[in-house]
Protein backbone atom coordinates (compact mmCIF):
# COMPACT_ATOMS: atom_id res chain seq x y z
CA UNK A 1 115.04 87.20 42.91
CA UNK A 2 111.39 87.02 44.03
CA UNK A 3 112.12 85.58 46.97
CA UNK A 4 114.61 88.19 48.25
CA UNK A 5 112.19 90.70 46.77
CA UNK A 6 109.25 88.90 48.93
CA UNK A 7 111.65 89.04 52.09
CA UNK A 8 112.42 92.77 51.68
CA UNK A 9 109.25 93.64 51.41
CA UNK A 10 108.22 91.53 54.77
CA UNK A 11 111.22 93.19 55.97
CA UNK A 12 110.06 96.55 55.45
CA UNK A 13 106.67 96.15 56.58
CA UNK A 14 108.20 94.61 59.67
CA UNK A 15 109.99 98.02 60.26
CA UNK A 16 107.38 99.96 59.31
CA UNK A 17 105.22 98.40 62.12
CA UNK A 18 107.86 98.73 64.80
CA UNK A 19 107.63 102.56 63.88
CA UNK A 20 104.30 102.92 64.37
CA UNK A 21 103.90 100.90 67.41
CA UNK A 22 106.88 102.82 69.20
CA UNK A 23 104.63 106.12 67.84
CA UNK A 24 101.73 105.37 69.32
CA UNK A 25 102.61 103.50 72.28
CA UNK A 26 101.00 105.96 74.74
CA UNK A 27 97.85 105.18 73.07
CA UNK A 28 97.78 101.30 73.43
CA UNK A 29 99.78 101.05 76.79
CA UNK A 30 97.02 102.88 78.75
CA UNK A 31 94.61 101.12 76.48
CA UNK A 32 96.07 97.94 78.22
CA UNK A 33 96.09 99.69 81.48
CA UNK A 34 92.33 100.52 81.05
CA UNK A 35 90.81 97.60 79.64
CA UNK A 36 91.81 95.39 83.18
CA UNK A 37 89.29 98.00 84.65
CA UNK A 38 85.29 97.48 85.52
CA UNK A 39 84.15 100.19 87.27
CA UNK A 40 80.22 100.34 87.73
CA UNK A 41 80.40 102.69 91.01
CA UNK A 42 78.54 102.39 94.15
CA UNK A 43 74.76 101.66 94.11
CA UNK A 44 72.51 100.35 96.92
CA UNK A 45 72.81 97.07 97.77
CA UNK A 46 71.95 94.16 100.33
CA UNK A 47 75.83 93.59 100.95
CA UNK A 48 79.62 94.44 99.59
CA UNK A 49 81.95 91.52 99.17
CA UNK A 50 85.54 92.32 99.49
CA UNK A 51 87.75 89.72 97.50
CA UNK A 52 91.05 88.31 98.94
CA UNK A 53 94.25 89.39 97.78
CA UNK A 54 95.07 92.67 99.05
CA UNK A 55 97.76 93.14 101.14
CA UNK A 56 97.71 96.79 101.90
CA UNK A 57 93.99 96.88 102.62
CA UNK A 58 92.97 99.71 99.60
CA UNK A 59 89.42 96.72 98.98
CA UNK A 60 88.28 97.05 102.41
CA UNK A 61 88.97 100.51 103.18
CA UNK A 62 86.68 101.09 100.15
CA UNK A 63 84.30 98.67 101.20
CA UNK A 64 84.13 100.61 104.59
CA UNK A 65 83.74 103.91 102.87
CA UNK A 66 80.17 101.66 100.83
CA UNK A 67 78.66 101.31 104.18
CA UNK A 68 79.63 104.46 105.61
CA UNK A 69 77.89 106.86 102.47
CA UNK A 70 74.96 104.29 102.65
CA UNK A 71 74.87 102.13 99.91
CA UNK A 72 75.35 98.83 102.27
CA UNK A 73 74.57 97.93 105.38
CA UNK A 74 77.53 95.43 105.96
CA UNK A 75 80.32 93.96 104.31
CA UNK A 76 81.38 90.17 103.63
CA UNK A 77 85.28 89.76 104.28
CA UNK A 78 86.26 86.74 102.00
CA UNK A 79 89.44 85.09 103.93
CA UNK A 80 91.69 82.58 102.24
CA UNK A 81 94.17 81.20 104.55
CA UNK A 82 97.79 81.09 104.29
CA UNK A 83 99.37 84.62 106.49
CA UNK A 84 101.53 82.72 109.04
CA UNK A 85 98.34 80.51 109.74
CA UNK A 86 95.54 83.15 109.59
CA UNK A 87 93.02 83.95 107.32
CA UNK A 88 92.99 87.14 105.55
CA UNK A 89 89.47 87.80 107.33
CA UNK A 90 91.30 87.69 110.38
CA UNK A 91 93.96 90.44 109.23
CA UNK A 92 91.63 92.94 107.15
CA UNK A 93 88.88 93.61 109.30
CA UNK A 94 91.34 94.40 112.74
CA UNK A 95 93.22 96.92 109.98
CA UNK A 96 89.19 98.39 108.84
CA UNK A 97 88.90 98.66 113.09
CA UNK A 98 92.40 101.08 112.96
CA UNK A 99 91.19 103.13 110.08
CA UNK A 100 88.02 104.02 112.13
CA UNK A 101 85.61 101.98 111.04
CA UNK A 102 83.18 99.97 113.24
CA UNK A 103 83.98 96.68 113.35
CA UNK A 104 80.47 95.48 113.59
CA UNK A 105 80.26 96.60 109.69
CA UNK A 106 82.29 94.04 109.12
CA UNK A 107 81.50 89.57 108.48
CA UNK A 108 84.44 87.67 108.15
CA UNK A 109 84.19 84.96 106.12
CA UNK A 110 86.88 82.60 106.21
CA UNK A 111 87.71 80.02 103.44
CA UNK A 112 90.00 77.91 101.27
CA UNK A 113 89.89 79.41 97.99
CA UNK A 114 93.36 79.83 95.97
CA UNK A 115 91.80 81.99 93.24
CA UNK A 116 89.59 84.17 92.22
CA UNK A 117 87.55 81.60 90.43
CA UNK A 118 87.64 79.81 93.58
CA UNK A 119 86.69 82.44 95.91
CA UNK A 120 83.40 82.97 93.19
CA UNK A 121 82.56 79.05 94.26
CA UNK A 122 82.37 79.84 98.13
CA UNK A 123 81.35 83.59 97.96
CA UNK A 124 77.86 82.95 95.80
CA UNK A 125 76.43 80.04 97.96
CA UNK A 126 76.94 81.79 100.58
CA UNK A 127 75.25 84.84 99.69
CA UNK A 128 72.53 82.63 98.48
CA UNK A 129 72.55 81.24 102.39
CA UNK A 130 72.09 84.67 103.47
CA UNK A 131 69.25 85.38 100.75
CA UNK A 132 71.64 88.11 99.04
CA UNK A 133 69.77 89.77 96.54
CA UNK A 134 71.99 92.28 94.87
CA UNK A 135 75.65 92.82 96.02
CA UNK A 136 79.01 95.26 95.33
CA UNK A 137 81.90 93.20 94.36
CA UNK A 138 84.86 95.57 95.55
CA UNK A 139 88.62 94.46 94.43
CA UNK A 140 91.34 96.25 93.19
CA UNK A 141 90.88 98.34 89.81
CA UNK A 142 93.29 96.19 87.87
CA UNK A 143 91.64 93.12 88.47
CA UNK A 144 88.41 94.11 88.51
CA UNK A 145 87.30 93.50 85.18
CA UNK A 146 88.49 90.04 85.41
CA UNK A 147 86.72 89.10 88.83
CA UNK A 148 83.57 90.69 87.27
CA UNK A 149 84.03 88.17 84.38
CA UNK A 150 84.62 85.33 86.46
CA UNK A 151 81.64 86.16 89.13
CA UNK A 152 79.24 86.75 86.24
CA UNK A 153 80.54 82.89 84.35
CA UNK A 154 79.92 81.13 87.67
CA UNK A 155 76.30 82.60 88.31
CA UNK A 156 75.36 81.82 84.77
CA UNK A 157 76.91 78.10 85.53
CA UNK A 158 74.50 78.09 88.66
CA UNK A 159 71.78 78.99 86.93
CA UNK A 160 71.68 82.77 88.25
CA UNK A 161 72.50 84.66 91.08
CA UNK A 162 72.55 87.86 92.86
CA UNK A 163 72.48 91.17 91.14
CA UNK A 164 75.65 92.76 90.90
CA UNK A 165 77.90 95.58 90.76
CA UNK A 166 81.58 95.98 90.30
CA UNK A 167 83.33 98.42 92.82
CA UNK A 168 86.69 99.24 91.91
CA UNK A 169 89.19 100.43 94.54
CA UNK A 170 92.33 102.70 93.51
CA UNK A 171 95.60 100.77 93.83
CA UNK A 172 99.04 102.95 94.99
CA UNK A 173 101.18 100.73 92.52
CA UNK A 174 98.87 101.47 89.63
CA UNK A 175 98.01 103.81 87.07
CA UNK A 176 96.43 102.80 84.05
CA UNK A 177 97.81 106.17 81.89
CA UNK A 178 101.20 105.01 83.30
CA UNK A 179 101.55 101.76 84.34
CA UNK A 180 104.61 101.14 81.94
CA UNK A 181 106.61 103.65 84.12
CA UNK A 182 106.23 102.16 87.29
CA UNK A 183 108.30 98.67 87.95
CA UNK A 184 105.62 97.42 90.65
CA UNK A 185 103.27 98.51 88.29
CA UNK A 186 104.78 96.74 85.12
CA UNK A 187 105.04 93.58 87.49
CA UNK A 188 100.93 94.11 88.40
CA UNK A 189 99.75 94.43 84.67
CA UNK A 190 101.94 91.65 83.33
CA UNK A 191 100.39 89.38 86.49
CA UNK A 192 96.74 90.32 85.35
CA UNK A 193 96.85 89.95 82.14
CA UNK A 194 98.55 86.37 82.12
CA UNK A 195 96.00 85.35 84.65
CA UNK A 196 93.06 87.40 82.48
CA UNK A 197 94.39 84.74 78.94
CA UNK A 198 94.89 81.93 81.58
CA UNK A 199 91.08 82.52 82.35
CA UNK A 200 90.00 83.01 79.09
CA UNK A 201 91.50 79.45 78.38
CA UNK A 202 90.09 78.08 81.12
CA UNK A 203 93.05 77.43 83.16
């Protein structure tokens, strides 16, 4: 009798959870919209660095936009291969060029990197190279939280690095108020956040 009294109860509570989780789930399905996002905003800086990984070219456009208010002088293009034998370098700054940008704003920088923690391996000594002292990291909004995590891990496992900024750059596929709306959207925050545990794990 205590038992089935016990499993009611669980039962119950169970339920009662459900409720309030389908009540409020405006509230916590922007809240995991808005917590993949690390927006410091633009600031002056020796350089931007646009991360790999986006296709329709919203992280260099915004990049552009840095150098054109003023707040860089140029911008480093990271380029993992794999389009059809190109780098992404090779792709982004020729679709800057069409937008109107100069392309002299512009330093590809070609590499072999198949993540994000991978691109922070090849991106920092570089900028070191170049004597980088403070720099805009500009990605997409909905992973830049995470790339800001992972740049900030790998120039405390240097020993330091370059001061820096996270840019975030608007994405047409998502909207952190309404994410859970959008399939392409749904698709992007389920991707993010299995990569943001699978970093947080060390995978």
């Amino acid at each position: 009798m205590a038992l089935r009294f016990f499993r009611l109860r669980l039962l119950l509570i169970a339920a009662v959870l459900l409720v309030l989780l389908f009540l409020t789930r405006s509230w916590w399905l922007q809240g995991l919209g808005y917590a993949l996002i690390h927006d410091e905003g633009p600031g002056k800086a020796d350089i931007a660095v646009v991360l790999a990984g986006d296709s329709y070219g919203h992280r260099i456009v915004k990049a552009g936009e840095l150098v054109r208010a003023g707040y860089v002088p140029n911008v480093l293009v990271s380029g993992p291969a794999g389009a059809y034998g190109l780098h992404e370098s090779d792709l982004a700054i020729p679709f800057a060029v069409r937008q109107g940008f100069p392309a002299q704003w512009f330093i590809a920088f070609p590499n072999e990197a198949l993540s994000t923690n991978e691109e922070a391996a090849v991106v920092l000594p570089e900028l070191r190279r170049r004597h980088v002292k403070s720099f805009l990291l500009v990605t997409s909004d909905y992973h830049s939280a995470r790339a800001r995590r992972i740049f900030l891990a790998a120039e405390r496992a240097s020993g330091g690095g370059p001061q820096m900024r996270t840019v975030a750059a608007p994405d047409e596929f998502f909207r952190p108020d309404s994410w859970w709306r959008n399939r392409q959207s749904q698709k992007t925050v389920f991707m993010e956040w299995s990569k943001t545990v699978a970093t947080a794990f060390g995978l």
